[in-house]
PDB file of N, CA and C in Angstrom:
ATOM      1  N   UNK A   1       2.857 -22.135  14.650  1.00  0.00           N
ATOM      2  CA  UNK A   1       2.618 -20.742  14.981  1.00  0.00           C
ATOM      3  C   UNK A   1       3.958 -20.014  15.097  1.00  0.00           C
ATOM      4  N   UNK A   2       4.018 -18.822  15.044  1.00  0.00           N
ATOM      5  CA  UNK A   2       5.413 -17.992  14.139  1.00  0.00           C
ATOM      6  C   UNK A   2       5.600 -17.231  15.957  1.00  0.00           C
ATOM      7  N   UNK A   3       6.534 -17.403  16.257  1.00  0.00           N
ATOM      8  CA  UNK A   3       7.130 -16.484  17.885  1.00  0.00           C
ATOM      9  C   UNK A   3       7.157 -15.390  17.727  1.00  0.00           C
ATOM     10  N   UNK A   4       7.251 -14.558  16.755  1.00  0.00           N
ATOM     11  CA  UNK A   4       7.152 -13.089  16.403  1.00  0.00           C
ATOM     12  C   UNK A   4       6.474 -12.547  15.503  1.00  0.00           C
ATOM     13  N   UNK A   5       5.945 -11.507  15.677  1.00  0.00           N
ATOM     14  CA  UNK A   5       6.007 -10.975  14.135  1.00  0.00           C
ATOM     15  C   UNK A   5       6.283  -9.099  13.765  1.00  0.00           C
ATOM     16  N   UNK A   6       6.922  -8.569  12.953  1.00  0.00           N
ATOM     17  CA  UNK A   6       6.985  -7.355  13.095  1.00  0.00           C
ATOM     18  C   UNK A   6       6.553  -6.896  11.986  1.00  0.00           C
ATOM     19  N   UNK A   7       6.039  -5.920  11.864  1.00  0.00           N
ATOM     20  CA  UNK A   7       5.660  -4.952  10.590  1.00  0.00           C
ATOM     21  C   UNK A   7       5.883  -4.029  10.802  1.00  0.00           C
ATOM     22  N   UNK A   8       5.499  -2.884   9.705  1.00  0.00           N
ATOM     23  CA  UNK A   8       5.483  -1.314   9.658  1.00  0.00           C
ATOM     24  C   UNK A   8       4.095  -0.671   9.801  1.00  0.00           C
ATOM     25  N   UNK A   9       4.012  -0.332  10.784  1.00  0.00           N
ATOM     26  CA  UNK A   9       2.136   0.007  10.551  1.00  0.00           C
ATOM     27  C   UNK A   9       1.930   1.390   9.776  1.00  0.00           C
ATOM     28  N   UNK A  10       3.411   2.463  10.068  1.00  0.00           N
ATOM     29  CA  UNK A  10       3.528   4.130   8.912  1.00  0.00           C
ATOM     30  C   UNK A  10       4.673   4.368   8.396  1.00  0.00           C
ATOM     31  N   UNK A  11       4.996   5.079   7.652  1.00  0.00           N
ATOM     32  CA  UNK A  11       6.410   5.272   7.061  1.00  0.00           C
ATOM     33  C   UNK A  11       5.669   6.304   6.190  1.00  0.00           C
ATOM     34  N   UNK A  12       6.851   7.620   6.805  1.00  0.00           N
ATOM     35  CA  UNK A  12       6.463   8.939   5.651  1.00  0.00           C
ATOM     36  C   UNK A  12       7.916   9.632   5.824  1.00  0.00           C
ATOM     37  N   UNK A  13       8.227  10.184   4.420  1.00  0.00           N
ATOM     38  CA  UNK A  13       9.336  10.396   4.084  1.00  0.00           C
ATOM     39  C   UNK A  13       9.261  11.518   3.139  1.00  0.00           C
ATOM     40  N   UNK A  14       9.581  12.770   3.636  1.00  0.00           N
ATOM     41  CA  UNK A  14       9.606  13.913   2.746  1.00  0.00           C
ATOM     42  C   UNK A  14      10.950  14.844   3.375  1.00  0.00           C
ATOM     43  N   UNK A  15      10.904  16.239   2.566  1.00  0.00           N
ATOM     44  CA  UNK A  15      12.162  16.964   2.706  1.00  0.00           C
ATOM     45  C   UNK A  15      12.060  17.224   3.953  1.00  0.00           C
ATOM     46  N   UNK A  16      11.229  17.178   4.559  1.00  0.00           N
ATOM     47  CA  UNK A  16      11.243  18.282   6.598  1.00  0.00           C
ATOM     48  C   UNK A  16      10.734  17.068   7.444  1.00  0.00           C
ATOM     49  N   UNK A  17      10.510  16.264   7.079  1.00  0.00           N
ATOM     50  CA  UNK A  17       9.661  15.339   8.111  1.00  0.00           C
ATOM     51  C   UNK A  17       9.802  13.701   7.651  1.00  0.00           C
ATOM     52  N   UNK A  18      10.635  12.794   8.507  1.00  0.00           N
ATOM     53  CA  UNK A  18      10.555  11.858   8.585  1.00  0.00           C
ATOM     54  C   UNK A  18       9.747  10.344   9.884  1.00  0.00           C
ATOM     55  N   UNK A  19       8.785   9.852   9.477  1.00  0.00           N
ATOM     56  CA  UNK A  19       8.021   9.117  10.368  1.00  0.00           C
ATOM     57  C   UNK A  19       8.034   7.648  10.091  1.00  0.00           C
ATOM     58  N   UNK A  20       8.762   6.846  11.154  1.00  0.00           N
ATOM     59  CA  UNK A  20       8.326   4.964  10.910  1.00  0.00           C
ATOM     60  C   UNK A  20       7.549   5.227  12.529  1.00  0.00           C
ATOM     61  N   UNK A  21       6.791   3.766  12.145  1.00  0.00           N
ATOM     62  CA  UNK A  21       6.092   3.340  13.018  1.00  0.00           C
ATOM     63  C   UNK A  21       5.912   1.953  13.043  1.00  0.00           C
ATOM     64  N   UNK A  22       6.908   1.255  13.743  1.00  0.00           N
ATOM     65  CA  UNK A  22       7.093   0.085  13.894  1.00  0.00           C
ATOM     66  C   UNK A  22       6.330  -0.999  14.731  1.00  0.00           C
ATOM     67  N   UNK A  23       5.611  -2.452  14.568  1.00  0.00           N
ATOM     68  CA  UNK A  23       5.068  -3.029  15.824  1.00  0.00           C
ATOM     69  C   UNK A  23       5.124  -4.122  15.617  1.00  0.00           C
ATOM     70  N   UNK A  24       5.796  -4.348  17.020  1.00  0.00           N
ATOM     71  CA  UNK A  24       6.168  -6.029  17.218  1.00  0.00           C
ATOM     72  C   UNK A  24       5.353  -6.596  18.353  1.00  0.00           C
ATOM     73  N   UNK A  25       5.084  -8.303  18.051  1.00  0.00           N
ATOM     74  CA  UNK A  25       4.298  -8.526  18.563  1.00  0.00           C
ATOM     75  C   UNK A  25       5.057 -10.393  18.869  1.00  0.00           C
ATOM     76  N   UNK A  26       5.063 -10.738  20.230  1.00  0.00           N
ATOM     77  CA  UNK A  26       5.291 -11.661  20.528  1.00  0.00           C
ATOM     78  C   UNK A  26       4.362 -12.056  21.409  1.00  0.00           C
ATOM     79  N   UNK A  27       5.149 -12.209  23.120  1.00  0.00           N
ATOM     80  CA  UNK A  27       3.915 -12.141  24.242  1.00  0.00           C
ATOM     81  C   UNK A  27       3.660 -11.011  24.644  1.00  0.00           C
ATOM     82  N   UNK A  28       3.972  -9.965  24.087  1.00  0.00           N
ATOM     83  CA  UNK A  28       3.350  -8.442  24.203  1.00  0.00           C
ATOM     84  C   UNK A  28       3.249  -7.744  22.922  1.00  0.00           C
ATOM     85  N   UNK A  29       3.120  -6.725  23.153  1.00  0.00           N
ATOM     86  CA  UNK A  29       2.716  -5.685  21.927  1.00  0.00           C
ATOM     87  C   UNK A  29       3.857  -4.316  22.035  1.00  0.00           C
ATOM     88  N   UNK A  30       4.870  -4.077  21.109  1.00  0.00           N
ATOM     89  CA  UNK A  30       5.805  -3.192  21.428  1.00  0.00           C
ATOM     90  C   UNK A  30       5.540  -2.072  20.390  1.00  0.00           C
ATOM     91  N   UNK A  31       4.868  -1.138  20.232  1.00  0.00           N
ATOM     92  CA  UNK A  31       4.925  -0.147  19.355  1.00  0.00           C
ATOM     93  C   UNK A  31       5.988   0.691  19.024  1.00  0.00           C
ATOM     94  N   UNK A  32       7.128   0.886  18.193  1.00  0.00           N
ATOM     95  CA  UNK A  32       7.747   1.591  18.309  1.00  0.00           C
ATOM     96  C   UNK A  32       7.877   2.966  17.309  1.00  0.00           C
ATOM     97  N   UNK A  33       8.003   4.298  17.245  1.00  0.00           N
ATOM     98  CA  UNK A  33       8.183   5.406  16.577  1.00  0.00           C
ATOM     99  C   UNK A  33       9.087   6.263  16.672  1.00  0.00           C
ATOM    100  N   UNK A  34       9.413   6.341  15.515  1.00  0.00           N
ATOM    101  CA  UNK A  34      10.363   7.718  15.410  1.00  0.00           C
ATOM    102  C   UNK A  34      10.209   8.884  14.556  1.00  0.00           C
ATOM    103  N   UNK A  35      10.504   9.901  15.338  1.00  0.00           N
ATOM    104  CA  UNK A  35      10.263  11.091  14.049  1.00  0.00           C
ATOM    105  C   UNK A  35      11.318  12.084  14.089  1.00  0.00           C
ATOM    106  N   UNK A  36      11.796  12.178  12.946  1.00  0.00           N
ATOM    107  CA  UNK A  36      12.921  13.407  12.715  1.00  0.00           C
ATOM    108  C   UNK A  36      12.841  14.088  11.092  1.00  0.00           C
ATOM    109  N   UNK A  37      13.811  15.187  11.371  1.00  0.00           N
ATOM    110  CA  UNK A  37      13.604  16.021  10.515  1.00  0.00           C
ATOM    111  C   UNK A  37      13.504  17.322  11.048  1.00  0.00           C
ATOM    112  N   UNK A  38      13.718  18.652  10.436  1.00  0.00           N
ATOM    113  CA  UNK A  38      13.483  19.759  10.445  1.00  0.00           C
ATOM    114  C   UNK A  38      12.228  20.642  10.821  1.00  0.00           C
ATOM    115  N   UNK A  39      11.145  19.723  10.647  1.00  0.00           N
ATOM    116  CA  UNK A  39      10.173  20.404  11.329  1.00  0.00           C
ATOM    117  C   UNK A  39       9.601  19.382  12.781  1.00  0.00           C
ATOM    118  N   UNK A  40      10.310  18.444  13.318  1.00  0.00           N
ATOM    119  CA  UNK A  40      10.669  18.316  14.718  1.00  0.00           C
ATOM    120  C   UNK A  40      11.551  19.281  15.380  1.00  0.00           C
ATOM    121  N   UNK A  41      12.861  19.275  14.276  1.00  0.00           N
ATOM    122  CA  UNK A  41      13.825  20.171  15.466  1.00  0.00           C
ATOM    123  C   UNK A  41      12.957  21.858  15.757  1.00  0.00           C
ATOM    124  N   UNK A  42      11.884  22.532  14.885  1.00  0.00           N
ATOM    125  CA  UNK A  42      11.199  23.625  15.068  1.00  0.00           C
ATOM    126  C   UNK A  42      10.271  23.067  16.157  1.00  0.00           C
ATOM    127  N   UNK A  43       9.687  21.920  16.441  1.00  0.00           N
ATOM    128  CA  UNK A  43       8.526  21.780  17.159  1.00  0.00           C
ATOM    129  C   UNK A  43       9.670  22.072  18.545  1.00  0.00           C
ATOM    130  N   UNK A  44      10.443  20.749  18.113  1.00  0.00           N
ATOM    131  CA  UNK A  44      10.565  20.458  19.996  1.00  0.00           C
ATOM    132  C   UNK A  44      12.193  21.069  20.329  1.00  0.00           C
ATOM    133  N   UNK A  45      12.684  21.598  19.493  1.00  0.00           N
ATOM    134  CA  UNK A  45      14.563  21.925  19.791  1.00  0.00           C
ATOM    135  C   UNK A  45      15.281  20.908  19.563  1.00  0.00           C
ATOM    136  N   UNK A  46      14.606  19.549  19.304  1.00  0.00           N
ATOM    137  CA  UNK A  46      15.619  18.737  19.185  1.00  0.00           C
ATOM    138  C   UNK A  46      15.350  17.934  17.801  1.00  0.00           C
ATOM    139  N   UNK A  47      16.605  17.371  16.964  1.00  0.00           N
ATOM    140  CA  UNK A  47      16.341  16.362  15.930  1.00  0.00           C
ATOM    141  C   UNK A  47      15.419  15.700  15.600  1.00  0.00           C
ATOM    142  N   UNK A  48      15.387  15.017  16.575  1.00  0.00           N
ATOM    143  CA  UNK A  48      14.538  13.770  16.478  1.00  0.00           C
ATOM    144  C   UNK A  48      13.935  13.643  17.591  1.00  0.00           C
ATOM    145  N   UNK A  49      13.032  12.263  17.796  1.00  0.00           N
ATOM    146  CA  UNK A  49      12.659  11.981  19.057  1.00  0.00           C
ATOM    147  C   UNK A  49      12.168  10.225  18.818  1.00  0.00           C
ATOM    148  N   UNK A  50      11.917   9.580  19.674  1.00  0.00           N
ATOM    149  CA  UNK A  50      11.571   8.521  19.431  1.00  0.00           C
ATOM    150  C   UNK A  50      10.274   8.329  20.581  1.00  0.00           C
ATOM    151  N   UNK A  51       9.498   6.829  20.390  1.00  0.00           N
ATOM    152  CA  UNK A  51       8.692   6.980  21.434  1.00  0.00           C
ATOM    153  C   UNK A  51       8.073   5.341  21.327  1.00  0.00           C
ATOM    154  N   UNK A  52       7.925   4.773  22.559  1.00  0.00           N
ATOM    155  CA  UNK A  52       7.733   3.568  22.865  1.00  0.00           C
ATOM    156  C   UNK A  52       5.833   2.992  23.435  1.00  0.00           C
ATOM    157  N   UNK A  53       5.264   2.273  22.846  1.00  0.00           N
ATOM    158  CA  UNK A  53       4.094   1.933  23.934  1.00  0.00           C
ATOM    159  C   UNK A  53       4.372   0.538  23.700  1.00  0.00           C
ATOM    160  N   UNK A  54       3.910  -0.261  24.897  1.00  0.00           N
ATOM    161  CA  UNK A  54       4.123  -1.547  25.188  1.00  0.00           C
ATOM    162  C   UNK A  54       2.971  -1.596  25.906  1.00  0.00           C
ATOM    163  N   UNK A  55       2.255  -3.200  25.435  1.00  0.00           N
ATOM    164  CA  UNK A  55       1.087  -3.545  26.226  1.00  0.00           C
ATOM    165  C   UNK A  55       1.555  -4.578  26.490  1.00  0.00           C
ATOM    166  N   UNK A  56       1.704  -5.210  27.954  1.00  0.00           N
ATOM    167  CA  UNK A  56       2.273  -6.319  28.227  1.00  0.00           C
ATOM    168  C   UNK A  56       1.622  -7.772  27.947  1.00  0.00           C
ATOM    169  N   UNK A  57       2.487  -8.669  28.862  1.00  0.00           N
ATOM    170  CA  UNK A  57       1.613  -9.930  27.881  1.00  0.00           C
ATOM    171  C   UNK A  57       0.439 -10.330  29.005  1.00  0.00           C
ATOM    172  N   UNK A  58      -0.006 -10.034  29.557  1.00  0.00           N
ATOM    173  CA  UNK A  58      -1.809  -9.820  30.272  1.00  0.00           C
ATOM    174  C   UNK A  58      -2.730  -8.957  29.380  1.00  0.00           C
ATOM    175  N   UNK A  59      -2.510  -7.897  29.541  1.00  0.00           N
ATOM    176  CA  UNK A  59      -2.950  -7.055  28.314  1.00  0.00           C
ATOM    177  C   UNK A  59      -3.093  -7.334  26.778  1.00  0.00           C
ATOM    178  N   UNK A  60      -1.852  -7.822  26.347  1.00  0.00           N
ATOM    179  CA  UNK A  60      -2.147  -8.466  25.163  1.00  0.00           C
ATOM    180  C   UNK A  60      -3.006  -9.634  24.907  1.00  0.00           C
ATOM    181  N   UNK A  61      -2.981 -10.770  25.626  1.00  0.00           N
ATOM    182  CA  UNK A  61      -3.926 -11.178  25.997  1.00  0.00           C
ATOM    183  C   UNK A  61      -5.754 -10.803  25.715  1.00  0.00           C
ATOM    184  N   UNK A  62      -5.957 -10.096  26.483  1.00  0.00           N
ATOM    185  CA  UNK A  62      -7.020  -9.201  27.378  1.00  0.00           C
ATOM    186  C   UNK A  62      -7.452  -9.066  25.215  1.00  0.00           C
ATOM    187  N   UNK A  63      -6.521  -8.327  25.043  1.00  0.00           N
ATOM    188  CA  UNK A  63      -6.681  -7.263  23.272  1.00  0.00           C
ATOM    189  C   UNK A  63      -6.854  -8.371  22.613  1.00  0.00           C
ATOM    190  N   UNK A  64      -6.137  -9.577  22.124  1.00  0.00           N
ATOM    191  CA  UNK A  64      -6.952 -10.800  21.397  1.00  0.00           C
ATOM    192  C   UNK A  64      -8.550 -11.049  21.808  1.00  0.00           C
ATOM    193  N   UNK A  65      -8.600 -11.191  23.372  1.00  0.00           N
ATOM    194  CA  UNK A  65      -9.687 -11.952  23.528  1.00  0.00           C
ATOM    195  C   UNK A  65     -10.802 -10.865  23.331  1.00  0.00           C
ATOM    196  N   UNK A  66     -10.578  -9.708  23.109  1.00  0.00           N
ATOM    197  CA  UNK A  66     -11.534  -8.828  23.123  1.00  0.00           C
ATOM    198  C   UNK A  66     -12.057  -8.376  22.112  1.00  0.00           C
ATOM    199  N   UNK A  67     -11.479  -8.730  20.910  1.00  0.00           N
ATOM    200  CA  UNK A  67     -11.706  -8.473  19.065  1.00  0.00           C
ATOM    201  C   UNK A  67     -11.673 -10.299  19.028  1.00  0.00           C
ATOM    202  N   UNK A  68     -11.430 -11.108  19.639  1.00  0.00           N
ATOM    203  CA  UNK A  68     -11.789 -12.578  18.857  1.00  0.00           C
ATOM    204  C   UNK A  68     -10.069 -12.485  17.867  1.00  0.00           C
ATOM    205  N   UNK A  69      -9.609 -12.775  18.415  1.00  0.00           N
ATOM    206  CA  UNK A  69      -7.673 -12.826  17.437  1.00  0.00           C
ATOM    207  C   UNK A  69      -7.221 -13.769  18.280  1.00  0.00           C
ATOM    208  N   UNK A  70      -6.930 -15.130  17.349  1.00  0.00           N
ATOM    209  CA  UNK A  70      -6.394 -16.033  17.987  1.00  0.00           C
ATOM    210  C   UNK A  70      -4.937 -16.567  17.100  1.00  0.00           C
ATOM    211  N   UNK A  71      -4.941 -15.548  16.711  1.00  0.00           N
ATOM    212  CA  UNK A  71      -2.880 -15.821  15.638  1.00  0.00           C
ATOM    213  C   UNK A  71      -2.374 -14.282  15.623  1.00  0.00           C
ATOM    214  N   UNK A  72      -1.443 -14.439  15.475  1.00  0.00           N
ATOM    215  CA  UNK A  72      -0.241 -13.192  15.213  1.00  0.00           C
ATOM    216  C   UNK A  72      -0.770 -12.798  14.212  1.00  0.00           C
ATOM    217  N   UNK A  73      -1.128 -13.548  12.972  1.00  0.00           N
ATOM    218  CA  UNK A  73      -1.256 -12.969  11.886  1.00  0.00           C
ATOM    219  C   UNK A  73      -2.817 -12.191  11.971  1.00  0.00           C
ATOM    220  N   UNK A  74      -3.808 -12.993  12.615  1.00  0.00           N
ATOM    221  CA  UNK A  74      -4.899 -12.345  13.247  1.00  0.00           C
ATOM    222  C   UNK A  74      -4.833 -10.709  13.576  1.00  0.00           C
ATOM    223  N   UNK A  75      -3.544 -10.778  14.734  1.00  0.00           N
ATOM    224  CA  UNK A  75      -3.521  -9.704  15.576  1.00  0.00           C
ATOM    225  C   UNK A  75      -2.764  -8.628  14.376  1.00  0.00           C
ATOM    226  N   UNK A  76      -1.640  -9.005  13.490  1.00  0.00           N
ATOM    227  CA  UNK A  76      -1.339  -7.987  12.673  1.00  0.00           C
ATOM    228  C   UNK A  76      -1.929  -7.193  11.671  1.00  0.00           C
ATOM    229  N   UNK A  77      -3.318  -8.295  11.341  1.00  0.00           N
ATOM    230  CA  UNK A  77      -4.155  -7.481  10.395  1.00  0.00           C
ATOM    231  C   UNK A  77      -4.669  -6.872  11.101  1.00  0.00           C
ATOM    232  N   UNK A  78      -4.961  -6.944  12.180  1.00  0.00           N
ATOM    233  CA  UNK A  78      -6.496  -5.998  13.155  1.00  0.00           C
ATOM    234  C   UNK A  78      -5.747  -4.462  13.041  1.00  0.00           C
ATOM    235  N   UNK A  79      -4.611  -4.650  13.286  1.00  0.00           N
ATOM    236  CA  UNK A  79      -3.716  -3.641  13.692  1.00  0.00           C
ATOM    237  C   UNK A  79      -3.816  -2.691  12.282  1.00  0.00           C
ATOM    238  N   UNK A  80      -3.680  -3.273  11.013  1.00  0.00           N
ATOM    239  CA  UNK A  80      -2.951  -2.418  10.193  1.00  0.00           C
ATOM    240  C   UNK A  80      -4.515  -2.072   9.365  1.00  0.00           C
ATOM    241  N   UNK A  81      -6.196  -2.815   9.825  1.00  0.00           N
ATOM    242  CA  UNK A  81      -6.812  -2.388   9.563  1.00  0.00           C
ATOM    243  C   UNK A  81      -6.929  -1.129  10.252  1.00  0.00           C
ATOM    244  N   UNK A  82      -6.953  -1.084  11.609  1.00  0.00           N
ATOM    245  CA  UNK A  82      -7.419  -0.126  12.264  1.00  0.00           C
ATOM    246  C   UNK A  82      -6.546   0.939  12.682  1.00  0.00           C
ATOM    247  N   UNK A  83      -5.075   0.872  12.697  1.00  0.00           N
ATOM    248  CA  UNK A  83      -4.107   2.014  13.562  1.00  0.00           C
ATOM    249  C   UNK A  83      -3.119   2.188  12.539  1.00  0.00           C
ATOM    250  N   UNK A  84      -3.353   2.072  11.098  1.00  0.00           N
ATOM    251  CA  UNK A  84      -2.400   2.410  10.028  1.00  0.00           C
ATOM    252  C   UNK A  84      -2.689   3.928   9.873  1.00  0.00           C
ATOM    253  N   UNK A  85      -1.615   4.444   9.619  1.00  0.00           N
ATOM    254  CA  UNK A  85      -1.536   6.378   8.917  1.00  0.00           C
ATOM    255  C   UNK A  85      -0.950   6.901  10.428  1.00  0.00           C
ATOM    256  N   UNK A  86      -1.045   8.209   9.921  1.00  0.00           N
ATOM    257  CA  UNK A  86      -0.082   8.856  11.080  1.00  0.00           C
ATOM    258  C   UNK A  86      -0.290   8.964  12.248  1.00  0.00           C
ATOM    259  N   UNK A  87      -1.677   9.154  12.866  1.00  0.00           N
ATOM    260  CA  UNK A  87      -2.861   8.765  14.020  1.00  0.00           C
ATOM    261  C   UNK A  87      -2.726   7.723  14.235  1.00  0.00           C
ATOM    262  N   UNK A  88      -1.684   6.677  14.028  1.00  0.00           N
ATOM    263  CA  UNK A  88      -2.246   5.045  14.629  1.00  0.00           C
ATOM    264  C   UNK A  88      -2.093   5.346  15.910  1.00  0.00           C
ATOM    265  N   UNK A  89      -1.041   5.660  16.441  1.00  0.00           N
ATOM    266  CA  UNK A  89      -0.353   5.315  18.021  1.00  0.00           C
ATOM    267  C   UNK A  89      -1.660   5.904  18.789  1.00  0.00           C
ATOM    268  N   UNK A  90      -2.191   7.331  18.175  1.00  0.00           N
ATOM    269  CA  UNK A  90      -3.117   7.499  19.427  1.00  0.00           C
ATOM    270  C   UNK A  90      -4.573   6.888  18.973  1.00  0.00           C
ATOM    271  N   UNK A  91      -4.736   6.228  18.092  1.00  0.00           N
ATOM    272  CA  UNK A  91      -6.137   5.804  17.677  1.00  0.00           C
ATOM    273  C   UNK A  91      -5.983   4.227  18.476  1.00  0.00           C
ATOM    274  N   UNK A  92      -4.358   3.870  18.594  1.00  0.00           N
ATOM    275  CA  UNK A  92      -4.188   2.275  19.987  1.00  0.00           C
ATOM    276  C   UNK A  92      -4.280   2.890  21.379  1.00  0.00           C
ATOM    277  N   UNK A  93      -4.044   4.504  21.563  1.00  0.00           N
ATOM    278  CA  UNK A  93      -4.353   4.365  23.398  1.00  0.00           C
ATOM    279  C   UNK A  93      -5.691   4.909  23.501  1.00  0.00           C
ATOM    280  N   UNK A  94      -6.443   5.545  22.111  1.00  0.00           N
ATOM    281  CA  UNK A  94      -7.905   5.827  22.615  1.00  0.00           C
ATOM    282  C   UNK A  94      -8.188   4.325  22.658  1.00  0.00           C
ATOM    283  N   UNK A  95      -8.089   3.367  21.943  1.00  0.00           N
ATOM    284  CA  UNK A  95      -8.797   2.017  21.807  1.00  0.00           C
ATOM    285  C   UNK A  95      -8.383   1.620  22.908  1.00  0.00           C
ATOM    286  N   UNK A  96      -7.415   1.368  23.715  1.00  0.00           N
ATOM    287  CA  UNK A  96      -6.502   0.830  24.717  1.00  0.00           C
ATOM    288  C   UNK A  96      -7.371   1.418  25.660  1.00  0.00           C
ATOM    289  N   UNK A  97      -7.579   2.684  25.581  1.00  0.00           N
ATOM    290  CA  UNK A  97      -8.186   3.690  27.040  1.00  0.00           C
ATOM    291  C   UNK A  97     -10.026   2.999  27.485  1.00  0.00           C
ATOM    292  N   UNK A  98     -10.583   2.926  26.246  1.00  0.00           N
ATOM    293  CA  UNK A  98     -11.839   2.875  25.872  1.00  0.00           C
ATOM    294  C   UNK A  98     -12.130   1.191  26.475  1.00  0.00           C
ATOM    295  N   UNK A  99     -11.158   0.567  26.049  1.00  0.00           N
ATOM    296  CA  UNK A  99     -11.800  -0.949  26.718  1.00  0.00           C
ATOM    297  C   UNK A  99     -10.726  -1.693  27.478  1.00  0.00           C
ATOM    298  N   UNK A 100     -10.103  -0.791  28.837  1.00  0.00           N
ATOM    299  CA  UNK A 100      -9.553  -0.609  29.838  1.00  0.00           C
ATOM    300  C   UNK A 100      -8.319  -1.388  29.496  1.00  0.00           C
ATOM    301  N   UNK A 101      -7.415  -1.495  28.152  1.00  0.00           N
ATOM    302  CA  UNK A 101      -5.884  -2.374  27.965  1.00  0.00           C
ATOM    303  C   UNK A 101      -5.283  -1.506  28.551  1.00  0.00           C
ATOM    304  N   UNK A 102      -4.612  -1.624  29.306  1.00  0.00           N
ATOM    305  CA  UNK A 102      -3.382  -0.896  29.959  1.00  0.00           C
ATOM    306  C   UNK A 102      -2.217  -0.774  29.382  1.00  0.00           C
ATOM    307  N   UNK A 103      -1.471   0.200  29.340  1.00  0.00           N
ATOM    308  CA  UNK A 103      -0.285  -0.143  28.248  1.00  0.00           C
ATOM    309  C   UNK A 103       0.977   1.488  29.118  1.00  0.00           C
ATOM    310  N   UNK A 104       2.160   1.483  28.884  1.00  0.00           N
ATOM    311  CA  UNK A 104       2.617   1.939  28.733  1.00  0.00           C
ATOM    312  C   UNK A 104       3.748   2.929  27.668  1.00  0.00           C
ATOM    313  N   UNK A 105       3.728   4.006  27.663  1.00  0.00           N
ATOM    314  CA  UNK A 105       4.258   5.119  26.718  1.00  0.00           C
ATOM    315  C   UNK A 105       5.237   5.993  26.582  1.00  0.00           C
ATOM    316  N   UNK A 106       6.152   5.888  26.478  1.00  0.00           N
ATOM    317  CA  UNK A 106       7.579   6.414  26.744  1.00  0.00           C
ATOM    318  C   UNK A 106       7.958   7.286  25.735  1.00  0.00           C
ATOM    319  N   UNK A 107       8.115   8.572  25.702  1.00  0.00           N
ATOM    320  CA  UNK A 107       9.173   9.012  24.990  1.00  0.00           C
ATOM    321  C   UNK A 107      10.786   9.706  25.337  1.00  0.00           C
ATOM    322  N   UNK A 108      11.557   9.308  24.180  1.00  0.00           N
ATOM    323  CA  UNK A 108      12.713   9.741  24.558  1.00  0.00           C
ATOM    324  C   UNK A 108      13.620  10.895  23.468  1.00  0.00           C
ATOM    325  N   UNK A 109      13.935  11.744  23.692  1.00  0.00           N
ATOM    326  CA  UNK A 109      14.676  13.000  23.153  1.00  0.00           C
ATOM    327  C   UNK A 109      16.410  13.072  23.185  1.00  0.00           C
ATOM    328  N   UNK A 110      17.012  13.265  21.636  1.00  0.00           N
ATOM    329  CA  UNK A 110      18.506  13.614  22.373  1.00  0.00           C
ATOM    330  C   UNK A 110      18.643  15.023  22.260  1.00  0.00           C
TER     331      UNK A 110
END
């Protein structure tokens, strides 16, 4: 069995708007995103921004046993069936919200 695994769950790349959406998965679940470009710095005043959710490793847990995922590779397809495109992050805290995973969500601005 593999100790990590990371993929890309979005990646969009045009003249005003750049988006990855990164997720790693060991004994937790680390979502990571960034978005920059020109029509961020109009939204928010600033460049870029980045933004973090983490479901810890109870929770992660909890999210295998609750879809039946008993491998990484299990847990990476579930993921890129269901929370791939630009909506993933909030289509994981409605799912997260809906069958009580707890997770935390951070964003950060320079």
């Amino acid at each position: 069995m593999k100790n990590k695994v990371v993929f890309e769950l979005h990646c969009l790349k045009t003249e005003n708007l750049n988006t990855v959406i990164t997720v790693s998965i060991d004994s937790k679940i680390i979502i990571y995103g960034c978005e920059y470009g020109s029509i961020i710095k109009e939204i928010t005043g600033d460049f870029d921004y980045e933004y973090y959710l983490e479901i810890n490793k109870i929770n992660t847990i909890k999210f295998k046993l609750l879809k039946s995922l008993t491998s990484f590779d299990d847990l990476k397809d579930f993921f890129i069936k269901k929370f791939s495109g630009e909506d993933g992050v909030q289509k994981i805290k409605r799912f997260c919200s809906r069958n009580f995973i707890r997770y935390e969500f951070n964003v950060w601005r320079q």
